[in-house]
Protein backbone atom coordinates (compact mmCIF):
# COMPACT_ATOMS: atom_id res chain seq x y z
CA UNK A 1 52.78 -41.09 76.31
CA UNK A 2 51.02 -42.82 74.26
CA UNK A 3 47.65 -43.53 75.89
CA UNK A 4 48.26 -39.71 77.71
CA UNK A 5 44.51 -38.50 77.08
CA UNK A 6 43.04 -41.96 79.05
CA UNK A 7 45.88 -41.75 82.00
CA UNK A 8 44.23 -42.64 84.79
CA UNK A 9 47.50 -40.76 86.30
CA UNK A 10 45.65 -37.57 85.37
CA UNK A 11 43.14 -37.16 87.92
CA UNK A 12 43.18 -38.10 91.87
CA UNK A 13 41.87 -41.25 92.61
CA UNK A 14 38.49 -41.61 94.35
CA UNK A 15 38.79 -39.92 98.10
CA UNK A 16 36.36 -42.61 99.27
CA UNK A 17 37.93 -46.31 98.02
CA UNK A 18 41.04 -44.42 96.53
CA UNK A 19 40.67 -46.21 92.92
CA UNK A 20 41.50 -44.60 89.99
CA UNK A 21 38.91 -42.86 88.38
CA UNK A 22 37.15 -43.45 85.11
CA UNK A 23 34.62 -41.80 83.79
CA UNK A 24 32.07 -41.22 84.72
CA UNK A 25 32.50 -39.72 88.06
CA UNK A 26 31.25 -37.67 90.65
CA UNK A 27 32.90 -34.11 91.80
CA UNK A 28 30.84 -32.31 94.83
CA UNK A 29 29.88 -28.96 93.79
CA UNK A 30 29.96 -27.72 97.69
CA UNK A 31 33.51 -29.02 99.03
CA UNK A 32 36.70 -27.83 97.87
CA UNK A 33 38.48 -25.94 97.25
CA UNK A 34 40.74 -29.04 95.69
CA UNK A 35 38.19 -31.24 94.53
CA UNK A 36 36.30 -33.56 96.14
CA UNK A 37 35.67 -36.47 93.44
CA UNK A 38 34.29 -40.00 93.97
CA UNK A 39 33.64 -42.79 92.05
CA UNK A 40 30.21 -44.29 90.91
CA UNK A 41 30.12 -47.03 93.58
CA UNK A 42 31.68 -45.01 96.64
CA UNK A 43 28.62 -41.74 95.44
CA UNK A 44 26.17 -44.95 95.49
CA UNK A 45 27.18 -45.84 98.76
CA UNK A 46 26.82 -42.36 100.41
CA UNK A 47 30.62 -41.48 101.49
CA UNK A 48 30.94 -38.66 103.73
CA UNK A 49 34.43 -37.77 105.04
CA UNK A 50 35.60 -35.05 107.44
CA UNK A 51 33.21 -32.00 105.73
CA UNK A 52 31.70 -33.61 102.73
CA UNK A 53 28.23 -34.87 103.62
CA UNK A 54 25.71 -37.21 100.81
CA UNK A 55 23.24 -34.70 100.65
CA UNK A 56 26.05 -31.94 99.02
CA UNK A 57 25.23 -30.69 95.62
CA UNK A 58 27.55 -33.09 92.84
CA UNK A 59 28.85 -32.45 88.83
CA UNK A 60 28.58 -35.56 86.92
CA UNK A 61 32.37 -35.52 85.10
CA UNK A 62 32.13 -36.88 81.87
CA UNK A 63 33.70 -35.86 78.13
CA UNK A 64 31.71 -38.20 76.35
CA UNK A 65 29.70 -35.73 74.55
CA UNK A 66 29.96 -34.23 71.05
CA UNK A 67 31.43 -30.75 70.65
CA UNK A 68 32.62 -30.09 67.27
CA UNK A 69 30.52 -32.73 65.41
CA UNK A 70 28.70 -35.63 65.92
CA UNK A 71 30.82 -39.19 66.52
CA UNK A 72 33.54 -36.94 67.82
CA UNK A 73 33.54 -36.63 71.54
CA UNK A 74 35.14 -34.09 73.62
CA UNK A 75 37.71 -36.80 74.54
CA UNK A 76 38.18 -37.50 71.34
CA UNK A 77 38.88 -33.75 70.00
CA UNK A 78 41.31 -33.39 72.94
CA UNK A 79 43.09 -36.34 71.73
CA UNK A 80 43.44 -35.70 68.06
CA UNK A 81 45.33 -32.22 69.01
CA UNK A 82 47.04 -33.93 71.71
CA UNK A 83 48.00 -36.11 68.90
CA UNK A 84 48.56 -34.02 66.14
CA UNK A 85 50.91 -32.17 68.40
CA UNK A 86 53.35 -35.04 69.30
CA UNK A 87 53.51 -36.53 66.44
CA UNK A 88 53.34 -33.60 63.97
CA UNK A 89 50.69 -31.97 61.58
CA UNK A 90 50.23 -34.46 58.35
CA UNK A 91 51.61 -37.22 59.98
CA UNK A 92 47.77 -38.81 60.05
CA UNK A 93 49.44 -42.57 60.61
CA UNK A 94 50.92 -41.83 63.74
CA UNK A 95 47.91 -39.55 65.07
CA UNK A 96 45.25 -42.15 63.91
CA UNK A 97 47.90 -44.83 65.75
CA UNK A 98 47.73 -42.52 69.01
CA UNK A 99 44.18 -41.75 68.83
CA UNK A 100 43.53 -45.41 69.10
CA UNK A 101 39.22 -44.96 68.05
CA UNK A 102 39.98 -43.03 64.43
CA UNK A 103 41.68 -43.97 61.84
CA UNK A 104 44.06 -41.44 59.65
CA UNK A 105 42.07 -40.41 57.41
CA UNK A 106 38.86 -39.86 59.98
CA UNK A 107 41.47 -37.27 61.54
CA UNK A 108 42.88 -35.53 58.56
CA UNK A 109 39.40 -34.82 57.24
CA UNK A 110 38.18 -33.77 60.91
CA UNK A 111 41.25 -31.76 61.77
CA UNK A 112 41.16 -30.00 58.78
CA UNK A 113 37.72 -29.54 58.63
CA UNK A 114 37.75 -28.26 62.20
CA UNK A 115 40.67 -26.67 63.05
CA UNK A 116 42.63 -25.20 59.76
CA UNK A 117 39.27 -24.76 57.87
CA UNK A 118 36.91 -23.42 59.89
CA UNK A 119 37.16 -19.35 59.57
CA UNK A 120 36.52 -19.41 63.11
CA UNK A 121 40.17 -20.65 63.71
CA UNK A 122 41.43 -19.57 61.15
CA UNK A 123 40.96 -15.44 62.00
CA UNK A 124 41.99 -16.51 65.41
CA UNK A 125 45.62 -17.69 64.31
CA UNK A 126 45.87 -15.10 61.67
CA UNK A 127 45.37 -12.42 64.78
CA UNK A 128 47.59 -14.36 66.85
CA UNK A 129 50.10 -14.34 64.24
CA UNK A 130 49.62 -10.78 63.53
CA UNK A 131 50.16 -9.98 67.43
CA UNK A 132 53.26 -11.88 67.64
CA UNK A 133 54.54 -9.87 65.18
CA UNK A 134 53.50 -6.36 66.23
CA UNK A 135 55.09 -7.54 69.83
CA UNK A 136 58.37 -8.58 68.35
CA UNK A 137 58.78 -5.65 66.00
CA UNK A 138 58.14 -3.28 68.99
CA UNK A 139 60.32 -4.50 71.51
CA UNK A 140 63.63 -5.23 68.94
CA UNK A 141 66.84 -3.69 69.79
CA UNK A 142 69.09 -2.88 67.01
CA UNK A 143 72.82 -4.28 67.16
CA UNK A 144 75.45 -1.11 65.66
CA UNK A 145 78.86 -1.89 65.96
CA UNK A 146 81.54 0.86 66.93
CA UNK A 147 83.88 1.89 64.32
CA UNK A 148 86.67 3.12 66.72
CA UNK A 149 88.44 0.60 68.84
CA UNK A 150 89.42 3.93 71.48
CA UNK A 151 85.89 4.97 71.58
CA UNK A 152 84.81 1.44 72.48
CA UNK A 153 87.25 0.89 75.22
CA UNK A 154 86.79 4.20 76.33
CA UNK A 155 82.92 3.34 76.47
CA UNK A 156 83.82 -0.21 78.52
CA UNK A 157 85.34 2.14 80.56
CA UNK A 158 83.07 4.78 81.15
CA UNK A 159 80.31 1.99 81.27
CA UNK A 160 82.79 0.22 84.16
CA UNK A 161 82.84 3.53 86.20
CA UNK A 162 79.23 3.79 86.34
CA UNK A 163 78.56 0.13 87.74
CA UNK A 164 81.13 0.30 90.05
């Protein structure tokens, strides 16, 4: 679990030599509709196989880019959540242990910049919140209890006649 974000486990190997992938690699924009993908050295080579042809259209698949802030790449952001929820929200020690490339304070400062913060985020979960609690309060049932034994069995009762 621990290295989750860089299993190679995560994506199908490389149709033409069948290695795992690594980024970055090649997915053809024309074949699918499961994805064609292919690593540097087999897209080098030219593969073709059954209908994907050399000339097809191709994505480069990377997440080595910034997206939040520069010296934090996409990778990166995906791991510190990742992170932050298996081992827990504060617990920057084990998150900067699982990240592996930031150290715990470098993701307490970033996470909290980013993602409890930013007003962005911050609206979105107070919305969410507010939704979850609209829903709930909505849909709730009251529990009342009879006060008369007869009147309850004679509602079992009535209740049994009607199912049956």
């Amino acid at each position: 679990k621990l290295d989750r974000i860089y299993d190679p486990s995560d994506k199908p190997p490389c149709r033409g030599c069948s290695s795992n992938l690594v980024e970055p690699y090649i997915k053809c924009a024309e074949c699918g509709p499961s994805p064609f993908l292919l690593c540097l050295q087999c897209f080098t080579r030219g593969f073709e196989f059954k209908k994907h042809e050399s000339d097809h259209k191709y994505e480069i698949m990377t997440s080595d880019f910034p997206v939040l802030e520069p010296g934090w790449t996409a990778q990166e952001e995906m791991a510190l959540l990742e992170a932050v929820m298996d081992c827990g929200f504060g617990n920057w020690q084990d998150v900067a242990y699982q990240m592996r490339t930031k150290n715990k304070e470098e993701c307490e400062a970033h996470y909290m910049k980013n993602f409890i913060n930013n007003p962005l985020f911050s609206s979105t979960l107070l919305n969410l919140r507010q939704i979850e609690e609209a829903r709930t309060a909505d849909t709730a049932i009251p529990f009342k209890r009879h006060c008369s034994t007869r009147h309850s069995q004679r509602h079992r009762h009535s209740l049994f006649l009607f199912f049956c």
